[in-house]
PDB file of N, CA and C in Angstrom:
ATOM      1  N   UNK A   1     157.169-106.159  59.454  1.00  0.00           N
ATOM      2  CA  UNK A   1     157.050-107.602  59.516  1.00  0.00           C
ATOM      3  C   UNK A   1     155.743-107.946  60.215  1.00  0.00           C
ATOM      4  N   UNK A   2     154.810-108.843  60.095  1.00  0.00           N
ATOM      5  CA  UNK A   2     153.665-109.062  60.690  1.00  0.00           C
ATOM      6  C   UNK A   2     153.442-110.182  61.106  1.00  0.00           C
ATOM      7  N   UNK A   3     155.278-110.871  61.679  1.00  0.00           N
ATOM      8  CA  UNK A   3     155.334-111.676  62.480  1.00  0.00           C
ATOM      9  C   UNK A   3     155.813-111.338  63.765  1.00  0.00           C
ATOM     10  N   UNK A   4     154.864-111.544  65.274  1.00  0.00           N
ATOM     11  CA  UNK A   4     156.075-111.138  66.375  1.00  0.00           C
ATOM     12  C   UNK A   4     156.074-112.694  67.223  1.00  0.00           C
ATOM     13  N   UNK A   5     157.522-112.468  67.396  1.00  0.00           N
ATOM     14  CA  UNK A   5     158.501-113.868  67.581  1.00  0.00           C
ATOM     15  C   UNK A   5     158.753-113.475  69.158  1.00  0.00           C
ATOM     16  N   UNK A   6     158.271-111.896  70.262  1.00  0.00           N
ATOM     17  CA  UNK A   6     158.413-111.941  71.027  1.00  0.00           C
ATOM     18  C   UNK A   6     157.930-112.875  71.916  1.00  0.00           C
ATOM     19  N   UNK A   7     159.314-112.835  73.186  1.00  0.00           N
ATOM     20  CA  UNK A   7     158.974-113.777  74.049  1.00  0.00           C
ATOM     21  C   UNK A   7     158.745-115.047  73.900  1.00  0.00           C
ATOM     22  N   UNK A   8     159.058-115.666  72.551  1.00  0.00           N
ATOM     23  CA  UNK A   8     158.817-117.206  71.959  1.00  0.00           C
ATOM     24  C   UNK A   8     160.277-118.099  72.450  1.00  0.00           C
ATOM     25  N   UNK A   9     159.970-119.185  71.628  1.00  0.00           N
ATOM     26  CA  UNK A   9     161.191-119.822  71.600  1.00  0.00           C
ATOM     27  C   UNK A   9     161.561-120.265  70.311  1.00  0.00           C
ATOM     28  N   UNK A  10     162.728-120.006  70.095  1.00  0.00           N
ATOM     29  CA  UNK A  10     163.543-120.442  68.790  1.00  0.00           C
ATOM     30  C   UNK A  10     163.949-121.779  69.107  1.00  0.00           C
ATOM     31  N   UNK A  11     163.226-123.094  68.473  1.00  0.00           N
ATOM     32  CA  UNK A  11     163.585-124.150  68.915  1.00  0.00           C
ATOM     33  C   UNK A  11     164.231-124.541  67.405  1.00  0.00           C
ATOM     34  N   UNK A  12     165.062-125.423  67.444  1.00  0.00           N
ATOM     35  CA  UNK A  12     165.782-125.333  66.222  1.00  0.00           C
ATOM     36  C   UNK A  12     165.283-126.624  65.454  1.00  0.00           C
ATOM     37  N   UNK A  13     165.393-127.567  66.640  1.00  0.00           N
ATOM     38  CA  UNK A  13     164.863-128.872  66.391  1.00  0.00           C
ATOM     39  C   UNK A  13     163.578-129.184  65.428  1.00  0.00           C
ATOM     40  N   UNK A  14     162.414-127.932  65.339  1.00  0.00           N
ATOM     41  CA  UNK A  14     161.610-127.925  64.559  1.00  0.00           C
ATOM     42  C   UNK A  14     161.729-127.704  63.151  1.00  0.00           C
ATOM     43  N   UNK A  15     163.048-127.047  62.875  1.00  0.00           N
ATOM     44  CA  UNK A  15     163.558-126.918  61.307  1.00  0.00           C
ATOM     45  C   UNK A  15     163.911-127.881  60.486  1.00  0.00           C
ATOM     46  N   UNK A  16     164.130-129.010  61.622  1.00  0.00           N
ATOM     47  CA  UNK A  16     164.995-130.083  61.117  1.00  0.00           C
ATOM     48  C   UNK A  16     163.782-131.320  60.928  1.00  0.00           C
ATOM     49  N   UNK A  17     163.807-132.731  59.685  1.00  0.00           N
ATOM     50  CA  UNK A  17     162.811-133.308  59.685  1.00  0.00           C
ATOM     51  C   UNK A  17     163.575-134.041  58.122  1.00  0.00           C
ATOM     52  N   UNK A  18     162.415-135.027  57.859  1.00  0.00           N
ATOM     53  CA  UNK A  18     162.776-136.041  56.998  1.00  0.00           C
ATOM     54  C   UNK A  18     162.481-135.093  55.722  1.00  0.00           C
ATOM     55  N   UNK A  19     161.613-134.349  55.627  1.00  0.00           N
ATOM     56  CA  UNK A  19     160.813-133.089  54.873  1.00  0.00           C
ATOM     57  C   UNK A  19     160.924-131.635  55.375  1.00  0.00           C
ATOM     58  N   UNK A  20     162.086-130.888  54.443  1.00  0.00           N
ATOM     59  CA  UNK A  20     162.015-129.593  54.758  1.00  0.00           C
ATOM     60  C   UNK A  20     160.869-128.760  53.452  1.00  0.00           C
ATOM     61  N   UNK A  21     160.255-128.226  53.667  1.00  0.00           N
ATOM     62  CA  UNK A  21     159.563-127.731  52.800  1.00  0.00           C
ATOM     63  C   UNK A  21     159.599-126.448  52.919  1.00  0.00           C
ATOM     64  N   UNK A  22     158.764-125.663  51.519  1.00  0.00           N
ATOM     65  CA  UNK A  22     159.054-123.937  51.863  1.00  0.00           C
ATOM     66  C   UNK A  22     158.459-123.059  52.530  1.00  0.00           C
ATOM     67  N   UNK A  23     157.570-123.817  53.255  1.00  0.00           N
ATOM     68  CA  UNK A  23     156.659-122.898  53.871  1.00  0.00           C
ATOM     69  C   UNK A  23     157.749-123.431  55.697  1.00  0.00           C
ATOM     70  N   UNK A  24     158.758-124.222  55.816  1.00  0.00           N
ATOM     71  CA  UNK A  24     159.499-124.429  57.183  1.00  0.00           C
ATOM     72  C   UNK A  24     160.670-123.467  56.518  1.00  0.00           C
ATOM     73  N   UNK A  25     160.973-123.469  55.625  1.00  0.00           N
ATOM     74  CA  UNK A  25     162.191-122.490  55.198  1.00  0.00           C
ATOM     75  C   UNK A  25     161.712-121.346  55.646  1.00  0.00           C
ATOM     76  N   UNK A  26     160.527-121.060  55.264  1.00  0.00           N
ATOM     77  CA  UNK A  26     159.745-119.568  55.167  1.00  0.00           C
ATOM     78  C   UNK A  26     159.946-119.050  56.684  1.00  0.00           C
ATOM     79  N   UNK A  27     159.610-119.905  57.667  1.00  0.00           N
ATOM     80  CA  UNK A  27     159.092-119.541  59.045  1.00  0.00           C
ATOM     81  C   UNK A  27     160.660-119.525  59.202  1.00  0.00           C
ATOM     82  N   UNK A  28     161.496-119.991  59.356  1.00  0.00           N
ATOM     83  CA  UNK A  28     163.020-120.069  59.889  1.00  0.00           C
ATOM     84  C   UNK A  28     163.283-118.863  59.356  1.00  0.00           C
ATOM     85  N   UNK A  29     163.328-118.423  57.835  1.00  0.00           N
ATOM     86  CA  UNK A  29     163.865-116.876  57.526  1.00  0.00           C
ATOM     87  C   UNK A  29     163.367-116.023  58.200  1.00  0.00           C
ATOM     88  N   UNK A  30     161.819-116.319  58.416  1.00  0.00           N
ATOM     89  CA  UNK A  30     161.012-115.386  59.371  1.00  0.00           C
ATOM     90  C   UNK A  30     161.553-114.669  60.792  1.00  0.00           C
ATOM     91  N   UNK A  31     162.259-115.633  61.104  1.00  0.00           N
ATOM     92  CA  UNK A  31     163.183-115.801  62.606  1.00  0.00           C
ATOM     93  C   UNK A  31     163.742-114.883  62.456  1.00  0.00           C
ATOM     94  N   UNK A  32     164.642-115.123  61.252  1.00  0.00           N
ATOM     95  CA  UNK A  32     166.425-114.520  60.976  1.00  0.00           C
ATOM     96  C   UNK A  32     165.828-113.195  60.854  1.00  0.00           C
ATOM     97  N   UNK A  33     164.698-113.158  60.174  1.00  0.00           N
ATOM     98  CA  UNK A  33     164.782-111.194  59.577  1.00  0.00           C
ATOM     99  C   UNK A  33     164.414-110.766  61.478  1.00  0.00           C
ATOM    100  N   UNK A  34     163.644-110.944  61.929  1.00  0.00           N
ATOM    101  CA  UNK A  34     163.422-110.296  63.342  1.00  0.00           C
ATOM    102  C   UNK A  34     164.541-110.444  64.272  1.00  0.00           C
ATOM    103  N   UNK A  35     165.257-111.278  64.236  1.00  0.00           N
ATOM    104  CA  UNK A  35     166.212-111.550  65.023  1.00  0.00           C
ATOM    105  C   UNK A  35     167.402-110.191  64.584  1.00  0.00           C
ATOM    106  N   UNK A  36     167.474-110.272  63.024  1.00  0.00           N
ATOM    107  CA  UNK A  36     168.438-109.138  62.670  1.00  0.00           C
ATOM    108  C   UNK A  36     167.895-107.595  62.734  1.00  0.00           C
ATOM    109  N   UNK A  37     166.752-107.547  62.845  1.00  0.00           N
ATOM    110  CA  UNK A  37     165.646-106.427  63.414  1.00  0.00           C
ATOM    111  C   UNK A  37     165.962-105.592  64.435  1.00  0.00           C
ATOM    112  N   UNK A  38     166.099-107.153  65.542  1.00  0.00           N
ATOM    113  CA  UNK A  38     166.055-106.411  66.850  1.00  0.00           C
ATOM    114  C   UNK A  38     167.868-106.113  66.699  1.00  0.00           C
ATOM    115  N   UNK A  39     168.772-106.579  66.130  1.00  0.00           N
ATOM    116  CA  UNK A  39     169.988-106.617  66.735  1.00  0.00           C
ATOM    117  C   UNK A  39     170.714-104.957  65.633  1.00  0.00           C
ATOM    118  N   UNK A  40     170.132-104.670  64.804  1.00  0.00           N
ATOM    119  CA  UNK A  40     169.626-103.685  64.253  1.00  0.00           C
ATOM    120  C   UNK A  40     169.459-102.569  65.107  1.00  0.00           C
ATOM    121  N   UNK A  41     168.342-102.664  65.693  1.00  0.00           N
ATOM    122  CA  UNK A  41     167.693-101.528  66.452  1.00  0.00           C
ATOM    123  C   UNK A  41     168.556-101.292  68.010  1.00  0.00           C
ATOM    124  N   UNK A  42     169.418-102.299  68.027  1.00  0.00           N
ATOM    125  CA  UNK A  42     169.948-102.173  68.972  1.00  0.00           C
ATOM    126  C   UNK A  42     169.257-102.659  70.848  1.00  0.00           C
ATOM    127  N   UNK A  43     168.191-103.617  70.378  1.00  0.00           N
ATOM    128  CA  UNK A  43     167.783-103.509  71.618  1.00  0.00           C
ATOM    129  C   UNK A  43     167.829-104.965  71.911  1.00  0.00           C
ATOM    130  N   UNK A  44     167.055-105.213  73.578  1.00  0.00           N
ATOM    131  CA  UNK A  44     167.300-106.716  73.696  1.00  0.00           C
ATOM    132  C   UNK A  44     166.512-107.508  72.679  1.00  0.00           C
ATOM    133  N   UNK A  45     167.361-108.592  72.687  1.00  0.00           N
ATOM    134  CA  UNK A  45     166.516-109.796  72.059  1.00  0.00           C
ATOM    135  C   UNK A  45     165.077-110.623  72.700  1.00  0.00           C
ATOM    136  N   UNK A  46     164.521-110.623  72.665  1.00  0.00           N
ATOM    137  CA  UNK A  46     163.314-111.402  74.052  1.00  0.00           C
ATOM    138  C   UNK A  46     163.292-112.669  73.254  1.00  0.00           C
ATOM    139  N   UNK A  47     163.976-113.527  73.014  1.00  0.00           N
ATOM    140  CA  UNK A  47     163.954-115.219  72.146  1.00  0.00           C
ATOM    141  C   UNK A  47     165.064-115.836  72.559  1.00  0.00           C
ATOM    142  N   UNK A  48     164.559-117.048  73.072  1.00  0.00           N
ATOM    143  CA  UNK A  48     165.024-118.268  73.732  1.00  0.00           C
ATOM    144  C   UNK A  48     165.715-119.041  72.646  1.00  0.00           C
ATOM    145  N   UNK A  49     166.740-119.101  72.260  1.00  0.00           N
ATOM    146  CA  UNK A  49     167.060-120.142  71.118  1.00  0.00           C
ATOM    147  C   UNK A  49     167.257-121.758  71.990  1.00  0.00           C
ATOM    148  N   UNK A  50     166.968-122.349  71.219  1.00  0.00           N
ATOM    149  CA  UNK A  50     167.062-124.026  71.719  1.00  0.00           C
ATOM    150  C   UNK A  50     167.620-124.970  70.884  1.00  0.00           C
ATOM    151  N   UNK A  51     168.083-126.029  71.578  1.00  0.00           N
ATOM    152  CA  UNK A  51     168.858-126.891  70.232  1.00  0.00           C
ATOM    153  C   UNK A  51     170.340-127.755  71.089  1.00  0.00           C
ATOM    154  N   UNK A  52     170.957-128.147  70.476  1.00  0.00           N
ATOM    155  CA  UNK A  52     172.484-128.653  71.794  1.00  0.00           C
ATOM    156  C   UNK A  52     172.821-127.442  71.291  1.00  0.00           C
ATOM    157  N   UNK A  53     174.000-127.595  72.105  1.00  0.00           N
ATOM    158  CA  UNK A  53     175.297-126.142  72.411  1.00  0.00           C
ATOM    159  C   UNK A  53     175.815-125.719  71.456  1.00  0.00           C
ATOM    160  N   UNK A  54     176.235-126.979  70.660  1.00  0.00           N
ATOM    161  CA  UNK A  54     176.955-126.227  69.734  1.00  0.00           C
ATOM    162  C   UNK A  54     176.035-125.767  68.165  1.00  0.00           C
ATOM    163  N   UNK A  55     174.864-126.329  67.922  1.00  0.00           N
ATOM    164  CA  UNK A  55     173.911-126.022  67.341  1.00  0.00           C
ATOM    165  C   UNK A  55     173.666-124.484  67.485  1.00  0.00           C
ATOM    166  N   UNK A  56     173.464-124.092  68.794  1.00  0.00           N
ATOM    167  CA  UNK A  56     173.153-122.920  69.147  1.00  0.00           C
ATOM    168  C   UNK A  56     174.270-122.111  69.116  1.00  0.00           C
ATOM    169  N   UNK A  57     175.586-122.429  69.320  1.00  0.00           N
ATOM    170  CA  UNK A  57     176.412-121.523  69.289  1.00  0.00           C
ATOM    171  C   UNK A  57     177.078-121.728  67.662  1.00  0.00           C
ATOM    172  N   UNK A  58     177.030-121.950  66.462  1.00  0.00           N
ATOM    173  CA  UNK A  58     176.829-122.125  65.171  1.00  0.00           C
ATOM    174  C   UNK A  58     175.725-121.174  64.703  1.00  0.00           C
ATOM    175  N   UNK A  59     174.318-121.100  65.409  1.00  0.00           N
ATOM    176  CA  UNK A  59     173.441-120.284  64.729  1.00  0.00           C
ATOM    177  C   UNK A  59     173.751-119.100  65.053  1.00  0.00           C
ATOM    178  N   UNK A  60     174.348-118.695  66.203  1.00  0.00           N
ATOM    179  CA  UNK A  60     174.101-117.325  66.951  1.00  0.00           C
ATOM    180  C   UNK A  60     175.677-116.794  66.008  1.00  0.00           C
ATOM    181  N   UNK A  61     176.802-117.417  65.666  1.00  0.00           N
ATOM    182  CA  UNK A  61     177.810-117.165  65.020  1.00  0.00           C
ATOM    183  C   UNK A  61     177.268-116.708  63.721  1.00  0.00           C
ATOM    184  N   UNK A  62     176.470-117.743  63.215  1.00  0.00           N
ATOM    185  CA  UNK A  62     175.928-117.227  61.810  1.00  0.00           C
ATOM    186  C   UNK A  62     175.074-116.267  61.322  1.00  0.00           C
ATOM    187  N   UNK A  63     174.069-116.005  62.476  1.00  0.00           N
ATOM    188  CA  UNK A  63     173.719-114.833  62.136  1.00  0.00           C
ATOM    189  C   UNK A  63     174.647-113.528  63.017  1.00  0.00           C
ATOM    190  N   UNK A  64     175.371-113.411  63.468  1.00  0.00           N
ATOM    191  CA  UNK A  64     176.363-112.598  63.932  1.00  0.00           C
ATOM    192  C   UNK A  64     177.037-111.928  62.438  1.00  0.00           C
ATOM    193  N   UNK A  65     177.660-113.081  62.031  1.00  0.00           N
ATOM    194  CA  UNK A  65     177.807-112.758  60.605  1.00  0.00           C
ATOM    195  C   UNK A  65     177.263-112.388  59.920  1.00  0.00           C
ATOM    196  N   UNK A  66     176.034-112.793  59.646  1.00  0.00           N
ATOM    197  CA  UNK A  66     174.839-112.212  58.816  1.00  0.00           C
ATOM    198  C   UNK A  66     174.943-110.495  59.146  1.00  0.00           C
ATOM    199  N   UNK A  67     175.258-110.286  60.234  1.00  0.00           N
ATOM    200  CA  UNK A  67     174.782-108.753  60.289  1.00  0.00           C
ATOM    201  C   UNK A  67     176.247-107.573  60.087  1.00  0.00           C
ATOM    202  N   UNK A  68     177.301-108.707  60.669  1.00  0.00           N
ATOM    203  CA  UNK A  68     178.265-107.680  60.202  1.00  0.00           C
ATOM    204  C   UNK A  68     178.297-107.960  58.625  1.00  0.00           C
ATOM    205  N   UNK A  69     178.158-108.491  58.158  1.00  0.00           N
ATOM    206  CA  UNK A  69     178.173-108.469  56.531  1.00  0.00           C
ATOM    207  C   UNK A  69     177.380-107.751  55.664  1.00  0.00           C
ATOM    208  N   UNK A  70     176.227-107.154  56.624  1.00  0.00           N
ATOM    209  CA  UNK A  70     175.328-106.788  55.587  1.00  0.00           C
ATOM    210  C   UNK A  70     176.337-104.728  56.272  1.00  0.00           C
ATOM    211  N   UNK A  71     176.629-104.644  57.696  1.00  0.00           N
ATOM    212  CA  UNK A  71     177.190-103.558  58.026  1.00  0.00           C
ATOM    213  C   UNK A  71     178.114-103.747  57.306  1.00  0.00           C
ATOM    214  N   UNK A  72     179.082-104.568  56.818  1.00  0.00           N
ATOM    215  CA  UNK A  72     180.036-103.773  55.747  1.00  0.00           C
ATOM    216  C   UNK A  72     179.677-103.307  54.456  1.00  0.00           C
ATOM    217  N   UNK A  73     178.775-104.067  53.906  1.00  0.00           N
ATOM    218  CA  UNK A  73     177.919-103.716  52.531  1.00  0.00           C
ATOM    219  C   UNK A  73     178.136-101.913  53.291  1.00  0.00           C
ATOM    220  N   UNK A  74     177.331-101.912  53.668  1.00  0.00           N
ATOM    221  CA  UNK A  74     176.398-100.707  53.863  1.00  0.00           C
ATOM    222  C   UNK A  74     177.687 -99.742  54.323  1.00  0.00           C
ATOM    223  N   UNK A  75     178.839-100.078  54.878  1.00  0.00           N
ATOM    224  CA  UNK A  75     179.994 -99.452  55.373  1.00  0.00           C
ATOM    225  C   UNK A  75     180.892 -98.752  54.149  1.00  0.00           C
ATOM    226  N   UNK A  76     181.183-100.223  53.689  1.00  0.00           N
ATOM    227  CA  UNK A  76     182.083-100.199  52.177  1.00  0.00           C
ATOM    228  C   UNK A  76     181.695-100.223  51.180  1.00  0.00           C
ATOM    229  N   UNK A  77     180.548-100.973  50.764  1.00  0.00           N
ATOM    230  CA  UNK A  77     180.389-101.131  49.507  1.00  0.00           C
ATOM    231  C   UNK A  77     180.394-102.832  49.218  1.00  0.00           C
ATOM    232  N   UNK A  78     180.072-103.194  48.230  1.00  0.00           N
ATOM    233  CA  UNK A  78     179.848-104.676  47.496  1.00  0.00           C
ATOM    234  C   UNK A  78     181.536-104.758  47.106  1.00  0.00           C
ATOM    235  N   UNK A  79     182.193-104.013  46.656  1.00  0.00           N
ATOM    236  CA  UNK A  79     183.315-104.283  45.944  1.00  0.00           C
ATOM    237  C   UNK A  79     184.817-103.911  46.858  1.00  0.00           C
ATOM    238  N   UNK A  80     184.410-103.557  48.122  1.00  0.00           N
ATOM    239  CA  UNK A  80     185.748-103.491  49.129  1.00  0.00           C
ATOM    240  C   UNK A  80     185.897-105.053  49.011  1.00  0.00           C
ATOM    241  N   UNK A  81     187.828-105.442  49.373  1.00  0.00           N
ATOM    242  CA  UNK A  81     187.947-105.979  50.073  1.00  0.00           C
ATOM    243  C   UNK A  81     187.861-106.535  51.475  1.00  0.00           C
ATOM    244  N   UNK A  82     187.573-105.669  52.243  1.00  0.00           N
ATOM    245  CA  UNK A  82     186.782-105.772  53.424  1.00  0.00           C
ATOM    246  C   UNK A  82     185.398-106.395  53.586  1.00  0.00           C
ATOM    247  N   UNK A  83     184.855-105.878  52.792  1.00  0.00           N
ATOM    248  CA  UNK A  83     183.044-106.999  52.461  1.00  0.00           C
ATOM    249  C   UNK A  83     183.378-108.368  52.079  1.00  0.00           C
ATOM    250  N   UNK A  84     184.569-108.645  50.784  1.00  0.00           N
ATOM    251  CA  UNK A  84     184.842-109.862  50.580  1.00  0.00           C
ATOM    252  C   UNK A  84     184.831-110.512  51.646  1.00  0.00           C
ATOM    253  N   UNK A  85     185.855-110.204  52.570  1.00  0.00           N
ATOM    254  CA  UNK A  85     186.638-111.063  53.857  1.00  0.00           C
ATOM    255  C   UNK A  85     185.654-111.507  54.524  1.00  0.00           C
ATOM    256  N   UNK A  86     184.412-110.261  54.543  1.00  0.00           N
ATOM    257  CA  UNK A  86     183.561-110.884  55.711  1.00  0.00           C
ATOM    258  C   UNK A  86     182.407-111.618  54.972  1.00  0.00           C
ATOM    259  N   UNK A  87     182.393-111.626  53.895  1.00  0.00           N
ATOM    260  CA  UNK A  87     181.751-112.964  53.145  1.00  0.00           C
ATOM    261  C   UNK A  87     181.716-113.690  53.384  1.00  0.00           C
ATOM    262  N   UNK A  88     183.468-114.329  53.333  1.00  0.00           N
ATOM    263  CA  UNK A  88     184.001-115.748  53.423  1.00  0.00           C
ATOM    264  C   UNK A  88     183.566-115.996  54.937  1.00  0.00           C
ATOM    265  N   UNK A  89     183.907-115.364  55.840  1.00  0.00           N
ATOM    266  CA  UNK A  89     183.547-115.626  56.773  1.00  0.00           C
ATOM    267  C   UNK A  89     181.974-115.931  57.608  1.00  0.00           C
ATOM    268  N   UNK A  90     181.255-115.050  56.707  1.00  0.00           N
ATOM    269  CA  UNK A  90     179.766-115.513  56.695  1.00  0.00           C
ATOM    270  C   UNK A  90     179.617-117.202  56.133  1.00  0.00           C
ATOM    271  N   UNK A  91     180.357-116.897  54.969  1.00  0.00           N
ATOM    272  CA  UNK A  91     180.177-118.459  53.973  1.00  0.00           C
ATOM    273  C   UNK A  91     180.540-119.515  55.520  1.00  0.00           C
ATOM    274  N   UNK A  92     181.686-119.192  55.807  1.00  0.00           N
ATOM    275  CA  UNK A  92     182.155-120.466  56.876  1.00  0.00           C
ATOM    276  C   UNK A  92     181.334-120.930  57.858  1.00  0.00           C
ATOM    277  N   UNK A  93     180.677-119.417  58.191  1.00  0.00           N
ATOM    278  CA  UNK A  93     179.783-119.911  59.581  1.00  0.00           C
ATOM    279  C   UNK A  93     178.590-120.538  59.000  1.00  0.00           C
ATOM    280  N   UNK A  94     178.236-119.979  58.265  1.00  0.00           N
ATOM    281  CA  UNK A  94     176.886-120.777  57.506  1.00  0.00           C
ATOM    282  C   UNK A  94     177.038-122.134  57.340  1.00  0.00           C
ATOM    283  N   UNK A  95     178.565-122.658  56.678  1.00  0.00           N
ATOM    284  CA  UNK A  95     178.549-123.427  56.375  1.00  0.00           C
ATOM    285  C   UNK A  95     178.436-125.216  57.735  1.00  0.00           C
ATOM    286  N   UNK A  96     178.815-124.023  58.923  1.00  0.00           N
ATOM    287  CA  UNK A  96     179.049-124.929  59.858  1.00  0.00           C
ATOM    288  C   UNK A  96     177.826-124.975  60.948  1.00  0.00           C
ATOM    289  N   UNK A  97     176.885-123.781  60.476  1.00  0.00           N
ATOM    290  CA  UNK A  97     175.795-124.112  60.872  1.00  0.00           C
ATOM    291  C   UNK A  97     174.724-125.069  60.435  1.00  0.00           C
ATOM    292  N   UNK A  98     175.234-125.520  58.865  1.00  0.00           N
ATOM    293  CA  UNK A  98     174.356-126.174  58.373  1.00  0.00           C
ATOM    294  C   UNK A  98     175.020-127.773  58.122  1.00  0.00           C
ATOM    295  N   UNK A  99     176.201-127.987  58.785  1.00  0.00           N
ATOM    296  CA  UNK A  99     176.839-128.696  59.333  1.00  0.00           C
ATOM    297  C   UNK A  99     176.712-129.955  60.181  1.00  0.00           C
ATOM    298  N   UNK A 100     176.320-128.623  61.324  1.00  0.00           N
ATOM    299  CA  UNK A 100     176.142-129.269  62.811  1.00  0.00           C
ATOM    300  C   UNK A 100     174.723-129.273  63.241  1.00  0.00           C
ATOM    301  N   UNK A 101     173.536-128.630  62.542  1.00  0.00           N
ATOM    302  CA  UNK A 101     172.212-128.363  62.460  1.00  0.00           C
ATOM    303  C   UNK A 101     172.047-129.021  61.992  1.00  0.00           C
ATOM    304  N   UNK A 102     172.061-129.100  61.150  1.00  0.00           N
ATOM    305  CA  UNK A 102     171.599-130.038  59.431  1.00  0.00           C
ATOM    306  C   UNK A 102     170.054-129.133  59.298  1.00  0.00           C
ATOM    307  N   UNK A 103     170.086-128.404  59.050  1.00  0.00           N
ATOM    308  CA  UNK A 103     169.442-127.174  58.452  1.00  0.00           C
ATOM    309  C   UNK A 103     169.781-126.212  57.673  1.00  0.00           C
ATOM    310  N   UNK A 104     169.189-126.226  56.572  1.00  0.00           N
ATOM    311  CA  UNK A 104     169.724-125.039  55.380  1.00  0.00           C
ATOM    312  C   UNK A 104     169.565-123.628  55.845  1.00  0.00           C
ATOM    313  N   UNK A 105     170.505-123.097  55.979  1.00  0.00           N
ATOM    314  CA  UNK A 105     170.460-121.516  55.822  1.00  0.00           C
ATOM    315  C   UNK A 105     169.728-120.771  54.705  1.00  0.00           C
ATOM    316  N   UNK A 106     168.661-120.397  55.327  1.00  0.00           N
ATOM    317  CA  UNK A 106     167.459-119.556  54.273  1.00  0.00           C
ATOM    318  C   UNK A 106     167.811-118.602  53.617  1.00  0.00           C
ATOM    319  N   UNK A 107     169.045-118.007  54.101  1.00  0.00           N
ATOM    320  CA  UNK A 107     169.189-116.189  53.499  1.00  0.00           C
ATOM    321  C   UNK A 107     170.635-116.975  52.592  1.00  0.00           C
ATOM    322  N   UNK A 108     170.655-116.184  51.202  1.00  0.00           N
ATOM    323  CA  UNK A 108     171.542-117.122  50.366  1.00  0.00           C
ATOM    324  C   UNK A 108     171.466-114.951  49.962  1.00  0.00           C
ATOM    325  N   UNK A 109     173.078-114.764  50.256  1.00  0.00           N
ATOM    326  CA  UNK A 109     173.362-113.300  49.079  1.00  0.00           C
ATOM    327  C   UNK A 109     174.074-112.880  48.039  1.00  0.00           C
TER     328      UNK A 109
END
């Protein structure tokens, strides 16, 4: 990736606007892939997320999901029932991140 997001701040408030365009989609996915990088590699996160509470606790759910979903892919397979389940459950959090954000979720699988 030849973006580093260390030590920044994830302000959320900047995603959001009268005009989302693809180059603000672009930078927000930008986030998500490093964010799932570091949580990946197993190490700390160094990023400040910002936003109200429950904004922030919606994003951090959703990409939580994001990652066990892609670990069941990679666990089970596309066609377990087990990947389904945690689909839906990705679907939900997404859905309530983009909810209570009012920001589109960039990663669509």
């Amino acid at each position: 990736m030849d973006r580093d997001f260390e030590n920044q701040d994830l302000n959320l408030n900047d995603f959001k606007g009268p005009v989302l365009n693809e180059n603000i989609l672009n930078v927000f996915a930008a986030w998500i892939e490093y964010l799932l990088s570091k949580m990946y590699k197993g190490r700390r996160i160094p990023v400040r997320v910002r936003g109200n509470r429950i904004e922030v606790a919606s994003f951090t759910d959703a990409l939580v999901n994001e990652k066990r979903y892609m670990d069941y892919i990679k666990k089970y397979g596309l066609d377990n029932p087990m990947t389904y389940s945690q689909k839906a459950k990705l679907d939900v959090a997404i859905k309530r991140f983009e909810r209570e954000a009012k920001i589109a979720w960039p990663i669509r699988n």
